[in-house]
PDB file of N, CA and C in Angstrom:
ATOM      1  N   UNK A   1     102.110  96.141  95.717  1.00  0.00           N
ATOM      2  CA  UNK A   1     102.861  95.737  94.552  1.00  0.00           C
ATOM      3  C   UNK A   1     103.653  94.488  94.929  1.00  0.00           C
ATOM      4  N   UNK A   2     103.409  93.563  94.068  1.00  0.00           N
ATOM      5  CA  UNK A   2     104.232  91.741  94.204  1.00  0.00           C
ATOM      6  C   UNK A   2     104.778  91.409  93.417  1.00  0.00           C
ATOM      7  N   UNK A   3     104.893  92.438  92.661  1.00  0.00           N
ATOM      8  CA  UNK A   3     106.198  92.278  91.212  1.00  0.00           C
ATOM      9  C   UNK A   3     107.140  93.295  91.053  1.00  0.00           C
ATOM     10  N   UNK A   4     107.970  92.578  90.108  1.00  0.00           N
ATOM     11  CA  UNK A   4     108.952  93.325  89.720  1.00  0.00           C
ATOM     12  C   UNK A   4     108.898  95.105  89.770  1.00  0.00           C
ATOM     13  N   UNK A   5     107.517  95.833  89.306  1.00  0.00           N
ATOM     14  CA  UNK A   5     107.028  96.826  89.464  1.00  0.00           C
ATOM     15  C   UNK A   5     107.801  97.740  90.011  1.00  0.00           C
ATOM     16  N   UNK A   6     107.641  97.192  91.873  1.00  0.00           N
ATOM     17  CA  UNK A   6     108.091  98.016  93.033  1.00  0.00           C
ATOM     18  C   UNK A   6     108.816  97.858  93.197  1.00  0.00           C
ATOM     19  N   UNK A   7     110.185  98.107  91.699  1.00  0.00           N
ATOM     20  CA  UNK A   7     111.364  98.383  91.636  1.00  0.00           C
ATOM     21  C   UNK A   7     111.296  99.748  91.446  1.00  0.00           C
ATOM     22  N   UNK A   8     110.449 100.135  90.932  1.00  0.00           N
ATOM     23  CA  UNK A   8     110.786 101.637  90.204  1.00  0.00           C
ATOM     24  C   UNK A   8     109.660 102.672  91.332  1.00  0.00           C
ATOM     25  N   UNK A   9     109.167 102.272  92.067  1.00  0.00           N
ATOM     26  CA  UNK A   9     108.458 102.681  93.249  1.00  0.00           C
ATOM     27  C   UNK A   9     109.744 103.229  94.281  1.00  0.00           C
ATOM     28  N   UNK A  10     109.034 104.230  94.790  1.00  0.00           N
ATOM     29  CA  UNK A  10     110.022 104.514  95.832  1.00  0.00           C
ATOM     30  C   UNK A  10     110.194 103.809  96.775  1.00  0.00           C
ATOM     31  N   UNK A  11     111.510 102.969  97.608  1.00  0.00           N
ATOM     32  CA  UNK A  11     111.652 102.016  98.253  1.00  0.00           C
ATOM     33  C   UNK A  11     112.278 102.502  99.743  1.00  0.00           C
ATOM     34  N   UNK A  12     112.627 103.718  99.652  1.00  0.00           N
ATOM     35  CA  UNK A  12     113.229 104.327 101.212  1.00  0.00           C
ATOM     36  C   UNK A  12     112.544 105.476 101.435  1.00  0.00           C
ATOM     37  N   UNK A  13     111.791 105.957 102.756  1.00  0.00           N
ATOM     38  CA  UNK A  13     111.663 107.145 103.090  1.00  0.00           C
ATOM     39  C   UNK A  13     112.273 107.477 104.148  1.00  0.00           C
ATOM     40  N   UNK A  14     112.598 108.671 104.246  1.00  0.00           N
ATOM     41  CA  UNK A  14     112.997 109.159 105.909  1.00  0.00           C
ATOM     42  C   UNK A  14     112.194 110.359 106.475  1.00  0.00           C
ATOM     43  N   UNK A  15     111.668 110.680 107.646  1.00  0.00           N
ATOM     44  CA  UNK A  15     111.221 111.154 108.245  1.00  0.00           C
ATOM     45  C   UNK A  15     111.092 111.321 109.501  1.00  0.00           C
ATOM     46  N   UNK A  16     111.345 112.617 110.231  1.00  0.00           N
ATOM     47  CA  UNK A  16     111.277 112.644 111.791  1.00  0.00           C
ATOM     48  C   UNK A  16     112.470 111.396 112.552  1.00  0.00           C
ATOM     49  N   UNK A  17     113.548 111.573 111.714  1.00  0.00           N
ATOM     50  CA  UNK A  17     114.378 110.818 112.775  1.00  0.00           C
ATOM     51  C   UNK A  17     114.130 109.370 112.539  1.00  0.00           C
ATOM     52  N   UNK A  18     113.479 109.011 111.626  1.00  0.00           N
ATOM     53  CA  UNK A  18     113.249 107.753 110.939  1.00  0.00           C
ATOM     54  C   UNK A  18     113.337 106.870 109.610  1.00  0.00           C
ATOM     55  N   UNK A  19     114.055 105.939 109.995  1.00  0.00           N
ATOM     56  CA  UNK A  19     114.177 105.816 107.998  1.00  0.00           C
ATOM     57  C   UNK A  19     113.562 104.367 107.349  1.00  0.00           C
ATOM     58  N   UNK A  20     112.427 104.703 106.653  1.00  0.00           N
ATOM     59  CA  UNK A  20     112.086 103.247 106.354  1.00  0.00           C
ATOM     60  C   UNK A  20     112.431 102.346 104.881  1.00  0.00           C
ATOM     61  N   UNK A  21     112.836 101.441 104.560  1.00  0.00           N
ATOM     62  CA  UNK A  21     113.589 100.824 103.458  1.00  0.00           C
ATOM     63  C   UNK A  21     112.059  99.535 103.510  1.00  0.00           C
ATOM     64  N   UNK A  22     111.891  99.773 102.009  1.00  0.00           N
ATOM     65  CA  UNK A  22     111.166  97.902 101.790  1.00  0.00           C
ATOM     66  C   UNK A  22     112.176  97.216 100.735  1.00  0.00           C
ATOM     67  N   UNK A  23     111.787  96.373 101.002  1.00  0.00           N
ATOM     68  CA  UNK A  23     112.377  95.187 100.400  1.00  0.00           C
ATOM     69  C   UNK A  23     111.515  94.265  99.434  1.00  0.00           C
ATOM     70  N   UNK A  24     111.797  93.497  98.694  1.00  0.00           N
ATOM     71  CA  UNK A  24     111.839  91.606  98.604  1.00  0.00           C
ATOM     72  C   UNK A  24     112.982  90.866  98.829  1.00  0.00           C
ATOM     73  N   UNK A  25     112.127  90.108  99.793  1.00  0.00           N
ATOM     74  CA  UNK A  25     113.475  88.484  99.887  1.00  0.00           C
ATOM     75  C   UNK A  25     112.704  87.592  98.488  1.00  0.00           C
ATOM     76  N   UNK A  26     113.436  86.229  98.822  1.00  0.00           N
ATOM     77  CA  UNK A  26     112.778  85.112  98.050  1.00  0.00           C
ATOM     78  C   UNK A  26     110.954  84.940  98.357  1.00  0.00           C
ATOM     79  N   UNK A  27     110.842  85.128  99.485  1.00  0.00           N
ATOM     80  CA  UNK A  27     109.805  84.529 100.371  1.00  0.00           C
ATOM     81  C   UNK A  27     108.875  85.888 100.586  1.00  0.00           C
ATOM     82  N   UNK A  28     109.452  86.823 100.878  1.00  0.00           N
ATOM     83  CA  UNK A  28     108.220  87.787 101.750  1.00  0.00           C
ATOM     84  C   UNK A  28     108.855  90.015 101.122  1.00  0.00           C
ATOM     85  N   UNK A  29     107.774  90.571 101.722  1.00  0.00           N
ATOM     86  CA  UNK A  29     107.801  91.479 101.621  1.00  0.00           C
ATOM     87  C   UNK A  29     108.268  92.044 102.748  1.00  0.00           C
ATOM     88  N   UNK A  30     109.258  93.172 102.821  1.00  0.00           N
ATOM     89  CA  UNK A  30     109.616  93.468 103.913  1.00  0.00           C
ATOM     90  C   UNK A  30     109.943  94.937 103.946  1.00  0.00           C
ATOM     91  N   UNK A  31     109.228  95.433 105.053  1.00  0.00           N
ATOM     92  CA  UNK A  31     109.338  96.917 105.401  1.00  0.00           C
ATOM     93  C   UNK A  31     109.910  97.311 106.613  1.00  0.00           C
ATOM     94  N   UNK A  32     111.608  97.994 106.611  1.00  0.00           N
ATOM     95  CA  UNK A  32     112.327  97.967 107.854  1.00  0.00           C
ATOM     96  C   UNK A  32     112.283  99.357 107.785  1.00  0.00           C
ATOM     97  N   UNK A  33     112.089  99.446 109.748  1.00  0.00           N
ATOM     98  CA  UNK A  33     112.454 101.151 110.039  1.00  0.00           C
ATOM     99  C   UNK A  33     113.214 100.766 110.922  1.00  0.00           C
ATOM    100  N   UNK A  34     113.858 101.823 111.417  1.00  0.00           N
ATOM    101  CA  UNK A  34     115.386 102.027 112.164  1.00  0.00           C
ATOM    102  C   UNK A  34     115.052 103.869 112.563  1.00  0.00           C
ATOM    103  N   UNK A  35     115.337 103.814 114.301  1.00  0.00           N
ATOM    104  CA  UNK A  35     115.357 105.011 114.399  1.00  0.00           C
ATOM    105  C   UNK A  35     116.341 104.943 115.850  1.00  0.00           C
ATOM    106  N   UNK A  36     117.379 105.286 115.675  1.00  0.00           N
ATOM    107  CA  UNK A  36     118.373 105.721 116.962  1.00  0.00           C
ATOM    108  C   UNK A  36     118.862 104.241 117.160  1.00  0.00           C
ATOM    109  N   UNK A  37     119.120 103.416 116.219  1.00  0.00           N
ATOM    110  CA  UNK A  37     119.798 101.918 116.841  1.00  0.00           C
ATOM    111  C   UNK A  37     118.420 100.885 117.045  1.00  0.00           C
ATOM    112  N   UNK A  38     117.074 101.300 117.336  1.00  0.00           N
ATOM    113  CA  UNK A  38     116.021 100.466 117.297  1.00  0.00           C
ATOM    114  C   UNK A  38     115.778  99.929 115.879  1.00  0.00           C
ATOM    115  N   UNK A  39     114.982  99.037 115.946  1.00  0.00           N
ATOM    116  CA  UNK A  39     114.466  98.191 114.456  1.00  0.00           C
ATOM    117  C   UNK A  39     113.342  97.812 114.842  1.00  0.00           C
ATOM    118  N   UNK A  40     112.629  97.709 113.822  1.00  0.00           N
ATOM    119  CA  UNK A  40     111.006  96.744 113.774  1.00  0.00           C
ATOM    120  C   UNK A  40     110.912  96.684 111.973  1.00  0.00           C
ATOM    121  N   UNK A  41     110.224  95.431 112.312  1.00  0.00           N
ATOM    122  CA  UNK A  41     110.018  94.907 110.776  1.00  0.00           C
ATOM    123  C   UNK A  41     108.888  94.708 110.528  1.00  0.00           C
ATOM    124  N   UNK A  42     108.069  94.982 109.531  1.00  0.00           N
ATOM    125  CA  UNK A  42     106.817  94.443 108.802  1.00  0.00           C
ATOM    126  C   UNK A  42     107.079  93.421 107.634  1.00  0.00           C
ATOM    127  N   UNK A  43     106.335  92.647 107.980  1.00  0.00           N
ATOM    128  CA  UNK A  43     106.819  91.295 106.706  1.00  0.00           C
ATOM    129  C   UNK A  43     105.630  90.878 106.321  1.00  0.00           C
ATOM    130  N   UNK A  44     105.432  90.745 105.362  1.00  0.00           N
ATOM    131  CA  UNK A  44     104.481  89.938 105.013  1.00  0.00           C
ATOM    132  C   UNK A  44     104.725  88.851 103.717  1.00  0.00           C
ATOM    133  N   UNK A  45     104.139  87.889 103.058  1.00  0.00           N
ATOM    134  CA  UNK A  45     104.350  86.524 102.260  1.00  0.00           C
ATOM    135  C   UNK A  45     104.143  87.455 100.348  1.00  0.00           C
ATOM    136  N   UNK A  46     105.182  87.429 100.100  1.00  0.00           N
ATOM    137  CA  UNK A  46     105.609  87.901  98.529  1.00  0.00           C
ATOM    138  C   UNK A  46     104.120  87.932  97.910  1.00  0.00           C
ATOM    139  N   UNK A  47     103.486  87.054  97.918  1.00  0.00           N
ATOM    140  CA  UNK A  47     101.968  87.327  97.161  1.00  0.00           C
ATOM    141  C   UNK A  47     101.395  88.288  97.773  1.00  0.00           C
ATOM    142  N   UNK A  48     101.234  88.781  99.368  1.00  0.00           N
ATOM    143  CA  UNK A  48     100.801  89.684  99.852  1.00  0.00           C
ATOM    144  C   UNK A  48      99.825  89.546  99.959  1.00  0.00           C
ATOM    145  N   UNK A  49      99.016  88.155 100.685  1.00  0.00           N
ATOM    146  CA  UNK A  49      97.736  87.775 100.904  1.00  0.00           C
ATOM    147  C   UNK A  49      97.659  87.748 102.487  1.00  0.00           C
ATOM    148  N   UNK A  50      99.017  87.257 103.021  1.00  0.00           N
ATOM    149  CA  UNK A  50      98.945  86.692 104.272  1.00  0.00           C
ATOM    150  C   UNK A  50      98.833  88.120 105.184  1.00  0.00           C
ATOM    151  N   UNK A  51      98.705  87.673 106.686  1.00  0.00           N
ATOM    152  CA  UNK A  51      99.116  88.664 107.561  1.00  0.00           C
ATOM    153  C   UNK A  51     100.056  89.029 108.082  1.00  0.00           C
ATOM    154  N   UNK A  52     100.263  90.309 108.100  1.00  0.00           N
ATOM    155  CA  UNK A  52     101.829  91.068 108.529  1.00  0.00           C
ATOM    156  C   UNK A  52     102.261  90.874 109.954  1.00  0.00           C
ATOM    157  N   UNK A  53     103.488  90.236 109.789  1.00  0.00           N
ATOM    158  CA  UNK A  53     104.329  89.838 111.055  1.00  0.00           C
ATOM    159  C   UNK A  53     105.542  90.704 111.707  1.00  0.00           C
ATOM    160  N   UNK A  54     105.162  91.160 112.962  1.00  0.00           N
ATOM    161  CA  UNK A  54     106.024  92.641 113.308  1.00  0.00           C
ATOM    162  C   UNK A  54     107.067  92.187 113.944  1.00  0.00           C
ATOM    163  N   UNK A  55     108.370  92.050 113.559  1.00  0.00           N
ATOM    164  CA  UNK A  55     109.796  91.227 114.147  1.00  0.00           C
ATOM    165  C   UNK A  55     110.347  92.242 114.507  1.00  0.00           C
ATOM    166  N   UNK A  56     111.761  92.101 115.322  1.00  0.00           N
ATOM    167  CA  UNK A  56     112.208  92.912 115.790  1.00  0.00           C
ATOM    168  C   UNK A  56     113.648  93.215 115.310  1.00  0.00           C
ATOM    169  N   UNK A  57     113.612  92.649 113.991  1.00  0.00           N
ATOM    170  CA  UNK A  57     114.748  92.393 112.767  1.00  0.00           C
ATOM    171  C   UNK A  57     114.192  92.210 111.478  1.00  0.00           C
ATOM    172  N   UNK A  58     115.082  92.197 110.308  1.00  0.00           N
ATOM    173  CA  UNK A  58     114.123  91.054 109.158  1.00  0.00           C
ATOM    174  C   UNK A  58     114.335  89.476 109.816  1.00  0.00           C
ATOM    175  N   UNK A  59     115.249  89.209 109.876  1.00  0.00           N
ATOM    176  CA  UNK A  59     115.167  87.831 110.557  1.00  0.00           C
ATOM    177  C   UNK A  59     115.083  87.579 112.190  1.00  0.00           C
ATOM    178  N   UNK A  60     114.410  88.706 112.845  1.00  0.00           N
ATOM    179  CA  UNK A  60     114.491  88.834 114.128  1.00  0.00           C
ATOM    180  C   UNK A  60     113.359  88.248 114.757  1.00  0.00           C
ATOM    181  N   UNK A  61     112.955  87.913 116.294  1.00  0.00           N
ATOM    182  CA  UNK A  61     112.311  87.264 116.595  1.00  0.00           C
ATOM    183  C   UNK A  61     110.748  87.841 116.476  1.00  0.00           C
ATOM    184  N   UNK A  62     109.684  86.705 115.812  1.00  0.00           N
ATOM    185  CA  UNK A  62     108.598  87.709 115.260  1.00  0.00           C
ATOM    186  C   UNK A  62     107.646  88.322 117.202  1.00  0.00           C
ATOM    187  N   UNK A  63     107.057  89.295 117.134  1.00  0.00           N
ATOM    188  CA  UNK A  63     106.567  90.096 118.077  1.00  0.00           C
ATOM    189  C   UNK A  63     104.883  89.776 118.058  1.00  0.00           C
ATOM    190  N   UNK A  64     104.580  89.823 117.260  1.00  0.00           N
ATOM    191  CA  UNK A  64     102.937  89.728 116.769  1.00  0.00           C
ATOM    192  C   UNK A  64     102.383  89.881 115.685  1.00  0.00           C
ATOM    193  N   UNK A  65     101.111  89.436 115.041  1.00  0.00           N
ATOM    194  CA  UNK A  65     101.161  89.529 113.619  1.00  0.00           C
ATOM    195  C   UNK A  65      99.077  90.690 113.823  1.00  0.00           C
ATOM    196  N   UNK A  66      99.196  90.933 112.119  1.00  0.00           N
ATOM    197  CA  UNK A  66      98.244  91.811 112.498  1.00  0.00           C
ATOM    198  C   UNK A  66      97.566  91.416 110.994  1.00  0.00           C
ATOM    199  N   UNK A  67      96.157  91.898 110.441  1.00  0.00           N
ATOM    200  CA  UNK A  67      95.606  91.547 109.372  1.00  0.00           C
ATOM    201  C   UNK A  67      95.832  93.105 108.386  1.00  0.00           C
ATOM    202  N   UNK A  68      95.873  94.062 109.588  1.00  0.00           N
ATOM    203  CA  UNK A  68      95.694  95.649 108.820  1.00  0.00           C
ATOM    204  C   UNK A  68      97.414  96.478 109.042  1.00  0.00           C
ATOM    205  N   UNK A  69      97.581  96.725 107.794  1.00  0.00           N
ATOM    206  CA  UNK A  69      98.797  97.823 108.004  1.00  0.00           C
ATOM    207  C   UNK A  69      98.575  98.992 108.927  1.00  0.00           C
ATOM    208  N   UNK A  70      97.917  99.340 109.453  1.00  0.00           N
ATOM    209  CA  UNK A  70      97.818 100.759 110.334  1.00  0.00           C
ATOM    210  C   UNK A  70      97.753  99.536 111.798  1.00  0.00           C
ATOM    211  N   UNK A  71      97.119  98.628 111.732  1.00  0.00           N
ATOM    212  CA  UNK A  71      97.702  97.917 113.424  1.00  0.00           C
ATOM    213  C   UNK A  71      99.067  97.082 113.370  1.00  0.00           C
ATOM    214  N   UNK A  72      99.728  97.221 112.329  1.00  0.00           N
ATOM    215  CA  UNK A  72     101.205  96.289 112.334  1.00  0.00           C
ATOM    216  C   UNK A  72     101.697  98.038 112.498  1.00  0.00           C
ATOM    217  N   UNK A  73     101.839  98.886 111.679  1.00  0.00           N
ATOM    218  CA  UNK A  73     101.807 100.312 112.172  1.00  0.00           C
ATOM    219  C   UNK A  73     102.392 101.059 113.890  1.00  0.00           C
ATOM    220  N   UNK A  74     100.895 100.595 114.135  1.00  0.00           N
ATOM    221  CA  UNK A  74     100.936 100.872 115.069  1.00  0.00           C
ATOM    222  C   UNK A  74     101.769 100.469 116.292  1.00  0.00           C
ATOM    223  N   UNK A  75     102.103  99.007 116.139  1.00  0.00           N
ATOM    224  CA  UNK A  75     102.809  98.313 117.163  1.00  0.00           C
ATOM    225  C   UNK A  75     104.505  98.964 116.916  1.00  0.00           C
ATOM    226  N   UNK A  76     104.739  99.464 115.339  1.00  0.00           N
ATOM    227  CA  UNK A  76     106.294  99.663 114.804  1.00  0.00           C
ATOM    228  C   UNK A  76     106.315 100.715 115.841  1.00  0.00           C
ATOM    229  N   UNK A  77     105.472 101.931 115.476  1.00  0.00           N
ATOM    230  CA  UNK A  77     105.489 103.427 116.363  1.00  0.00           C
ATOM    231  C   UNK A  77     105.497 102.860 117.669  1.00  0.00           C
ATOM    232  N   UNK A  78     105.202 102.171 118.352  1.00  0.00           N
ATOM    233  CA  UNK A  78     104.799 101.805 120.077  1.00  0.00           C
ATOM    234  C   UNK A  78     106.969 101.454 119.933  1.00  0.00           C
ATOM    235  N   UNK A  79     107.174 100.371 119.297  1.00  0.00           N
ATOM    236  CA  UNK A  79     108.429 100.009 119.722  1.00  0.00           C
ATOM    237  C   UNK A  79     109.545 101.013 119.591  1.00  0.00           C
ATOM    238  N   UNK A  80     109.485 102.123 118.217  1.00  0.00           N
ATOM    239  CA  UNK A  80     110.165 102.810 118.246  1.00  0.00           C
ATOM    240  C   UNK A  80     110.067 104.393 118.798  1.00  0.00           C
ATOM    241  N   UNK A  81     109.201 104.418 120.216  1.00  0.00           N
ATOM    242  CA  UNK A  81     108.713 105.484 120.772  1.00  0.00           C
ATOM    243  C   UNK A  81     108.448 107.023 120.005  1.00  0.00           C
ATOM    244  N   UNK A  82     107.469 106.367 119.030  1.00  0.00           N
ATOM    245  CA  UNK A  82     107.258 107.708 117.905  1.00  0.00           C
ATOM    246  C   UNK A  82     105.241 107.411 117.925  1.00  0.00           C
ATOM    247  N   UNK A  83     105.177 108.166 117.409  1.00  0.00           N
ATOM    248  CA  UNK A  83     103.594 108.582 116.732  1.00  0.00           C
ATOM    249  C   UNK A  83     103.484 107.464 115.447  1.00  0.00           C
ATOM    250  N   UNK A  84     102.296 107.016 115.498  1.00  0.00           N
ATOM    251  CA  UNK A  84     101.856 106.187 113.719  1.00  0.00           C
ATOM    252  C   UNK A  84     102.217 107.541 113.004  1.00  0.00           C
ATOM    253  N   UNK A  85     101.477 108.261 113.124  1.00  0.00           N
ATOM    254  CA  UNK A  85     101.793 109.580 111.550  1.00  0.00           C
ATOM    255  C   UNK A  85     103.295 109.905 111.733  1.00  0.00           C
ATOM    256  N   UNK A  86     103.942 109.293 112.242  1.00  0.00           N
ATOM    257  CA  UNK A  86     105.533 109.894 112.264  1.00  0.00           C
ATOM    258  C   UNK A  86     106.269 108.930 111.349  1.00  0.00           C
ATOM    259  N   UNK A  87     105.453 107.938 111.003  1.00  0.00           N
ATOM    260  CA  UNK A  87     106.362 106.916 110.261  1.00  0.00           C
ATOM    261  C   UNK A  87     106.864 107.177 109.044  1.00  0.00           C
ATOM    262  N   UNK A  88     107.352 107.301 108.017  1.00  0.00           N
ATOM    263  CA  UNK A  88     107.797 107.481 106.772  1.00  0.00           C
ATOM    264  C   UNK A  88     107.223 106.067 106.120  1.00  0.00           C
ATOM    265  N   UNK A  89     106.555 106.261 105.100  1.00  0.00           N
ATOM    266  CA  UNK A  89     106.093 104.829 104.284  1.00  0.00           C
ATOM    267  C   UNK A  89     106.717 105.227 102.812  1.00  0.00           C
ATOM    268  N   UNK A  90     107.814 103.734 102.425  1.00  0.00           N
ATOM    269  CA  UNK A  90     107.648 103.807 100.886  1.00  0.00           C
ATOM    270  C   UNK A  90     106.509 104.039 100.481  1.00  0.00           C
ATOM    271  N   UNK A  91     106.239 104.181  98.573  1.00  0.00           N
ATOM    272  CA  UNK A  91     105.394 104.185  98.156  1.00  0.00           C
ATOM    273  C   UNK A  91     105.192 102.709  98.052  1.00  0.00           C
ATOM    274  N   UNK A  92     106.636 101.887  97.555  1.00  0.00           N
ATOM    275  CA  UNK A  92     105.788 100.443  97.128  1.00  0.00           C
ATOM    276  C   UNK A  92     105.617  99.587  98.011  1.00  0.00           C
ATOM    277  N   UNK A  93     105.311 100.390  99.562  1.00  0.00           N
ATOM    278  CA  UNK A  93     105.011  99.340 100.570  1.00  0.00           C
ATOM    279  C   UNK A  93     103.527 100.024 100.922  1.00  0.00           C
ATOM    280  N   UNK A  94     102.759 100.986 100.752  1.00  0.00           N
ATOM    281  CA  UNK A  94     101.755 101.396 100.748  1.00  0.00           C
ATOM    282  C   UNK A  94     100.580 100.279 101.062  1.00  0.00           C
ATOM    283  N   UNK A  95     100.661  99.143 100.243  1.00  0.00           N
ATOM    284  CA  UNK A  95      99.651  98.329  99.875  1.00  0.00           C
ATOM    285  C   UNK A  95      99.785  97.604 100.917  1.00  0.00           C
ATOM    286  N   UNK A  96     100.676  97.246 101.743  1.00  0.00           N
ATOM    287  CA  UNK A  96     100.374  96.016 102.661  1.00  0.00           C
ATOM    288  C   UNK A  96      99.459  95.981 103.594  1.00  0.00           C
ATOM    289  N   UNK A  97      99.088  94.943 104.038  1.00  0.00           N
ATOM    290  CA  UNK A  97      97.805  93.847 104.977  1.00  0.00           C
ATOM    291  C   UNK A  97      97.092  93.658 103.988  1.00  0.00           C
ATOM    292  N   UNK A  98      96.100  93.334 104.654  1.00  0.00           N
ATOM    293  CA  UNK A  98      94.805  92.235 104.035  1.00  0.00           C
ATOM    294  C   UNK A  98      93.638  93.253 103.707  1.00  0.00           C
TER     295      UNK A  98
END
């Protein structure tokens, strides 16, 4: 979702000690988790064409970028010493990568 829409989408989940919030900035889509003081970010470009960039903030230094949400995923779970299936996903961040 790249509109207004995934306002009314669910925008926070929490799970297993984890809480994930998406966003829009001006510029990009953004999916933050936070678990015990750690952060990792999924971002990707407001149209939601580009590839997802895994920072270690929203404005934090970017880490690596990936084409598929389950390998930007994967790198979040590696940093925040959890399982991929442990993550909590909004609904209106569902759609991201390529």
């Amino acid at each position: 979702m790249t509109d207004d829409a995934a306002v009314d989408e669910e925008t926070e989940a929490t799970a297993n000690g984890i809480t994930a919030r998406y966003s829009l900035t001006d510029s990009e889509r953004v999916l933050e988790f936070e678990r015990d003081g750690t952060r990792a970010v999924v971002a990707q470009n407001r149209d939601g064409y580009a590839m997802l960039k895994v920072r270690t903030g929203v404005d934090g230094d970017e880490l690596e970028r990936y084409y598929g949400f389950d390998m930007a995923l994967d790198h979040v779970a590696e940093r925040l010493g959890v399982r991929e299936h442990d993550l909590p996903i909004p609904d209106a961040s569902a759609d991201m990568g390529m």
